[in-house]
PDB file of N, CA and C in Angstrom:
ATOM      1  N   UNK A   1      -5.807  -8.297  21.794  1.00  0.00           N
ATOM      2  CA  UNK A   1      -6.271  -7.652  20.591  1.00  0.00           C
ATOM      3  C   UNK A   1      -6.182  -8.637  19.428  1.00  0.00           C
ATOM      4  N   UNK A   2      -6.914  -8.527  18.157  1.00  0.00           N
ATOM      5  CA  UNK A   2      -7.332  -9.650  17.350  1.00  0.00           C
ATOM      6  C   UNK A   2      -5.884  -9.497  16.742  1.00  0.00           C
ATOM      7  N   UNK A   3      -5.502 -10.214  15.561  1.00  0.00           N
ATOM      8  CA  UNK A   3      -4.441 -10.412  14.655  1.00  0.00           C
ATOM      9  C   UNK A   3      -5.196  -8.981  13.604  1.00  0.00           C
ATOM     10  N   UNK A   4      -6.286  -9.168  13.131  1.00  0.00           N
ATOM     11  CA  UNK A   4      -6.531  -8.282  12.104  1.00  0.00           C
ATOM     12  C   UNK A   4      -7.440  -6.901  12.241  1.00  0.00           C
ATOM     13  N   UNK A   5      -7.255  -6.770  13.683  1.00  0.00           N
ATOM     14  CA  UNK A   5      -7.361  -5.038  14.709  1.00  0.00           C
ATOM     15  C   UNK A   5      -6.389  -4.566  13.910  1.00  0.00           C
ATOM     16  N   UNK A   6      -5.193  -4.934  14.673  1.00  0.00           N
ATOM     17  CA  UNK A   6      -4.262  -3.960  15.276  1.00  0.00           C
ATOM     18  C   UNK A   6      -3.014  -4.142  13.700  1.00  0.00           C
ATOM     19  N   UNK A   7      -3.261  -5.123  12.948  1.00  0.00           N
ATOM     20  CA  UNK A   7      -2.533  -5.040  11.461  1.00  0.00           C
ATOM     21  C   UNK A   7      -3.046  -5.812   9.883  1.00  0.00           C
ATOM     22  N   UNK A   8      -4.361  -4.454   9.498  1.00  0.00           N
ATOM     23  CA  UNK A   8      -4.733  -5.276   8.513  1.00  0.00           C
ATOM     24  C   UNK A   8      -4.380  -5.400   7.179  1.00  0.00           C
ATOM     25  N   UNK A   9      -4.702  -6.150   6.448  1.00  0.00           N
ATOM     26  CA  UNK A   9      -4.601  -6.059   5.211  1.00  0.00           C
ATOM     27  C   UNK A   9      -4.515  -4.732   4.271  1.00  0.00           C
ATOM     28  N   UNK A  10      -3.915  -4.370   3.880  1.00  0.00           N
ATOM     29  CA  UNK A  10      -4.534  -3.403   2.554  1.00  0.00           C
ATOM     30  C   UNK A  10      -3.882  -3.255   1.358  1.00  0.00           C
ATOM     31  N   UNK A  11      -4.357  -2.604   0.074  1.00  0.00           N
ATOM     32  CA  UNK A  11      -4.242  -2.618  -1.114  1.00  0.00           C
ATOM     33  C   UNK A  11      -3.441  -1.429  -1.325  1.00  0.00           C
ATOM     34  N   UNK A  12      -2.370  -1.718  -2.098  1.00  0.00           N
ATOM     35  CA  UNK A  12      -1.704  -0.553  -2.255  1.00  0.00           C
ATOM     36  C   UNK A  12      -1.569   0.002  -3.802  1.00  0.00           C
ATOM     37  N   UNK A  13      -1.853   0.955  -4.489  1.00  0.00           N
ATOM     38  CA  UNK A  13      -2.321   1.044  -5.753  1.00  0.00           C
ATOM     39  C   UNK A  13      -1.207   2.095  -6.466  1.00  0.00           C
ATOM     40  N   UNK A  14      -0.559   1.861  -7.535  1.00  0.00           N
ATOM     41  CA  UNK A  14       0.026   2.806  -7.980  1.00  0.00           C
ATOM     42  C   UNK A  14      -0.204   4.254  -8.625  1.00  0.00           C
ATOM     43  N   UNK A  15       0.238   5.330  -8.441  1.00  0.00           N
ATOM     44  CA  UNK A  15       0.054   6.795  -8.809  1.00  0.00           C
ATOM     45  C   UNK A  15       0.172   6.724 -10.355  1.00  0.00           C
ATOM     46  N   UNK A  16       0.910   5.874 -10.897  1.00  0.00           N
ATOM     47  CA  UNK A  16       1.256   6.133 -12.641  1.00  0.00           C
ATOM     48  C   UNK A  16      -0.637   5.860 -13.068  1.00  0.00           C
ATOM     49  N   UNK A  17      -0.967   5.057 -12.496  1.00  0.00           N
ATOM     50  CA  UNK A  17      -2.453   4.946 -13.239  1.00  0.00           C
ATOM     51  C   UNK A  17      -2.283   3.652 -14.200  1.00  0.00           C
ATOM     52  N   UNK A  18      -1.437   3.122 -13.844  1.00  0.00           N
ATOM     53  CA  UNK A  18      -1.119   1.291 -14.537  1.00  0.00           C
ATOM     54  C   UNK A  18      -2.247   0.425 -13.980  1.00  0.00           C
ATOM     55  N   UNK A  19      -2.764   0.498 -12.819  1.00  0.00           N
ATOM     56  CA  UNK A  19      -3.609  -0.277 -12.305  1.00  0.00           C
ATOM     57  C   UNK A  19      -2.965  -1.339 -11.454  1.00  0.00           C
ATOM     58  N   UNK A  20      -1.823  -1.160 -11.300  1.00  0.00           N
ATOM     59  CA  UNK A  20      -0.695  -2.243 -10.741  1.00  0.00           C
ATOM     60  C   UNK A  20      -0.708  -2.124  -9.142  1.00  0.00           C
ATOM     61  N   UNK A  21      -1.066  -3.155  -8.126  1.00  0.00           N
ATOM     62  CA  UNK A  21      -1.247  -2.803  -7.329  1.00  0.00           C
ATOM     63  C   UNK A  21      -0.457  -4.208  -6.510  1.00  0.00           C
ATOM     64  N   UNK A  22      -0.302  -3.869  -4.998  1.00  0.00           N
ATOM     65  CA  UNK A  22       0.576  -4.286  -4.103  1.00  0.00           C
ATOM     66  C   UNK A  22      -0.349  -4.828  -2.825  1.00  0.00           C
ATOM     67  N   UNK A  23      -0.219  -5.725  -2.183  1.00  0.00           N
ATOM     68  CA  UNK A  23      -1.163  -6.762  -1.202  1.00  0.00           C
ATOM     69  C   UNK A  23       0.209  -6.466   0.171  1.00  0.00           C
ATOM     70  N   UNK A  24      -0.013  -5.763   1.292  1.00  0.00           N
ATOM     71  CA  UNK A  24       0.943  -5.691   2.382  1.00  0.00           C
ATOM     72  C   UNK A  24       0.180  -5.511   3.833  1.00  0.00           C
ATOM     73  N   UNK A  25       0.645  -5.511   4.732  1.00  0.00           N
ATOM     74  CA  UNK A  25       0.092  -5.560   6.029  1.00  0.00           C
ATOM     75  C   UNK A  25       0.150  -4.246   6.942  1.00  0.00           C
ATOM     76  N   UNK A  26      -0.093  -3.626   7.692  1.00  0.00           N
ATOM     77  CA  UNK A  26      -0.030  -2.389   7.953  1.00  0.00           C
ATOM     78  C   UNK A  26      -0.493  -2.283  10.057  1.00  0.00           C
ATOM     79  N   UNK A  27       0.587  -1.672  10.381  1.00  0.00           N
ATOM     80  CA  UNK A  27       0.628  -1.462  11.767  1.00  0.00           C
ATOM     81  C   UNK A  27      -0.097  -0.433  12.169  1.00  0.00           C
ATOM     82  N   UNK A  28      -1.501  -0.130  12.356  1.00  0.00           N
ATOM     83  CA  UNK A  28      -1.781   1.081  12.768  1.00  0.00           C
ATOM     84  C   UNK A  28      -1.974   1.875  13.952  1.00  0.00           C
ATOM     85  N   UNK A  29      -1.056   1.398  14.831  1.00  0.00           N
ATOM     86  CA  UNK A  29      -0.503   2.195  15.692  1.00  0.00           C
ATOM     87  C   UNK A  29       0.547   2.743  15.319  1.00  0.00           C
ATOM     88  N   UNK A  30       1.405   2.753  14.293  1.00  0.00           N
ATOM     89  CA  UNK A  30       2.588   3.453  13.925  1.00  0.00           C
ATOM     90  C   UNK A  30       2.012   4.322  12.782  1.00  0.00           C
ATOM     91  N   UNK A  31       0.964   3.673  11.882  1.00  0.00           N
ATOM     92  CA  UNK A  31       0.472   4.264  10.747  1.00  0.00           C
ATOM     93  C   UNK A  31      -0.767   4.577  10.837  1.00  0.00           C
ATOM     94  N   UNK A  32      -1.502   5.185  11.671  1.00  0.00           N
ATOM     95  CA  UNK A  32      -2.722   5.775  11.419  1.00  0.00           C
ATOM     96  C   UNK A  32      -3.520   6.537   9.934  1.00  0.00           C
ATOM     97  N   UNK A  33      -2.360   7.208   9.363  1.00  0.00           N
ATOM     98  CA  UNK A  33      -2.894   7.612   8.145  1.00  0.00           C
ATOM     99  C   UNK A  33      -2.565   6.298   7.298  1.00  0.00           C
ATOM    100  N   UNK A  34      -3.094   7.151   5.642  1.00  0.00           N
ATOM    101  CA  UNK A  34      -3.281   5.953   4.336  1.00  0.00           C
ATOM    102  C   UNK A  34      -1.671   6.190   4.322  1.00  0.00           C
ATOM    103  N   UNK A  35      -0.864   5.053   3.902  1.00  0.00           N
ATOM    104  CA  UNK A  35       0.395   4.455   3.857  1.00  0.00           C
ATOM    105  C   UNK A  35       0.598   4.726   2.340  1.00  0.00           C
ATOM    106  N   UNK A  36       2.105   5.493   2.296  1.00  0.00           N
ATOM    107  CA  UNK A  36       2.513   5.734   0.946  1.00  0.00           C
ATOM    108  C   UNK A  36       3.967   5.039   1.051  1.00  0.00           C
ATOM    109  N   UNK A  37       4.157   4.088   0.052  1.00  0.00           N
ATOM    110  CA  UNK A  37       5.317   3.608  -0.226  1.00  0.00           C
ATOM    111  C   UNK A  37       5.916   3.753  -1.565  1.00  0.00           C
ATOM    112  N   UNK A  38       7.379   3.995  -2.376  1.00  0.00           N
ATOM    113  CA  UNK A  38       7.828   4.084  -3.492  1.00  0.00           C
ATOM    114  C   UNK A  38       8.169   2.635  -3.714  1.00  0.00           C
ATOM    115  N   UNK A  39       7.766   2.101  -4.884  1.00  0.00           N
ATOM    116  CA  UNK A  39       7.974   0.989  -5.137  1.00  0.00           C
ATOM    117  C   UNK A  39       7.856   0.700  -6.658  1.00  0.00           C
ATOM    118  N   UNK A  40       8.381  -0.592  -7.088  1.00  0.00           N
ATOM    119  CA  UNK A  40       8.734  -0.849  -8.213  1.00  0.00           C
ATOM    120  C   UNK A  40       7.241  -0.894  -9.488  1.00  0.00           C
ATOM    121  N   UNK A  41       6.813  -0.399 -10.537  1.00  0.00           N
ATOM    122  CA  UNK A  41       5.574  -0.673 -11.191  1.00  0.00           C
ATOM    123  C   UNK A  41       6.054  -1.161 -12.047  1.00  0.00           C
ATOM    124  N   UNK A  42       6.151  -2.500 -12.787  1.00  0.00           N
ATOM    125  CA  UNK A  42       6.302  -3.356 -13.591  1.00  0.00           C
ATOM    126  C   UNK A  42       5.483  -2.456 -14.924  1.00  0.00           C
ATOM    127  N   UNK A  43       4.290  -2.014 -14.856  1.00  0.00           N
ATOM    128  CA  UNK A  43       3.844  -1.732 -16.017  1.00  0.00           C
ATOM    129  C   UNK A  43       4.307  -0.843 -16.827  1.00  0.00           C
ATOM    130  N   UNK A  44       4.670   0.233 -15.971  1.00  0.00           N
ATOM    131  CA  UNK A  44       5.542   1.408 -16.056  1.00  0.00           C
ATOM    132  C   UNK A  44       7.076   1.281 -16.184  1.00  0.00           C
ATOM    133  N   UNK A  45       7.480  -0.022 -15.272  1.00  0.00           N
ATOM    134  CA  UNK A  45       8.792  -0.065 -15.350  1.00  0.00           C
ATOM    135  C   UNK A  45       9.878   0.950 -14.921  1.00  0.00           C
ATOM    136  N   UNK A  46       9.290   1.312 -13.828  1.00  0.00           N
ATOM    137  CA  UNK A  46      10.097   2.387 -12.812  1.00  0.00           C
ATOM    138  C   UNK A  46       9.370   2.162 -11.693  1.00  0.00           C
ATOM    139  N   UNK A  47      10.252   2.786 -10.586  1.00  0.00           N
ATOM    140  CA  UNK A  47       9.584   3.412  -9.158  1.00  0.00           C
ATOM    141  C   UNK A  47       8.645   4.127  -9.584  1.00  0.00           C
ATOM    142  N   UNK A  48       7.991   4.070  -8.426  1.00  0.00           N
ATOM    143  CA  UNK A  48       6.571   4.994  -8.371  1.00  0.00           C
ATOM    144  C   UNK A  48       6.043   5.065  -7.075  1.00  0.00           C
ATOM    145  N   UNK A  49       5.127   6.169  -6.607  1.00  0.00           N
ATOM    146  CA  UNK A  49       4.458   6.300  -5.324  1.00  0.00           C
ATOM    147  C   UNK A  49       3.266   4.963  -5.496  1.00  0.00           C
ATOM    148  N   UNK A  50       3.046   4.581  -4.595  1.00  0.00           N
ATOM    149  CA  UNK A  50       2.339   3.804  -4.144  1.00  0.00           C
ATOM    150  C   UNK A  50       1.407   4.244  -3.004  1.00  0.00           C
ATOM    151  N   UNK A  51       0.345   4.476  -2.971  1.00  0.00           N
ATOM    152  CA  UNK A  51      -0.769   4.899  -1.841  1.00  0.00           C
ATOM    153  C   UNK A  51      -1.959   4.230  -1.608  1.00  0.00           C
ATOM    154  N   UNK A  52      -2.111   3.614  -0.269  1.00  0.00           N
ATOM    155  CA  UNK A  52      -3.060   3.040   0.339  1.00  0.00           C
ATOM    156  C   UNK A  52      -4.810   3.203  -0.782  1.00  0.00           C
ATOM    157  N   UNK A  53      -5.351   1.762  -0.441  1.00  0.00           N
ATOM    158  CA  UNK A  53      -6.520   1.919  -0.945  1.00  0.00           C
ATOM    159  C   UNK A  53      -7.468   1.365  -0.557  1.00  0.00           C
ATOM    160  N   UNK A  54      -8.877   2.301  -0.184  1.00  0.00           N
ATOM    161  CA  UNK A  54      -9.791   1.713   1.147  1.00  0.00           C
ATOM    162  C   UNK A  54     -11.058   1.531   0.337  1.00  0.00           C
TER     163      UNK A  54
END
């Protein structure tokens, strides 16, 4: 199976609406759905949801 099948790239965009967004790799055999992570938003300057962007 290729390198970028089975774990591609994607954009991960923050919920505050900062526009602040995150570059990570993604297993989708474990993650079939869009990937939500809490993570740091510099613009905002707090945690925040983070959700996949296609």
């Amino acid at each position: 199976m290729a390198r970028s099948e089975l774990r591609p790239v994607v954009k991960l965009r923050s919920t505050a609406g900062t526009g602040h967004t995150y570059v990570t790799r993604k297993n989708r055999r474990n993650d079939p759905d869009r990937l939500t992570l809490t993570k740091y938003d510099p613009v905002a300057r707090r945690h925040v949801l983070f959700r996949e962007e296609r």
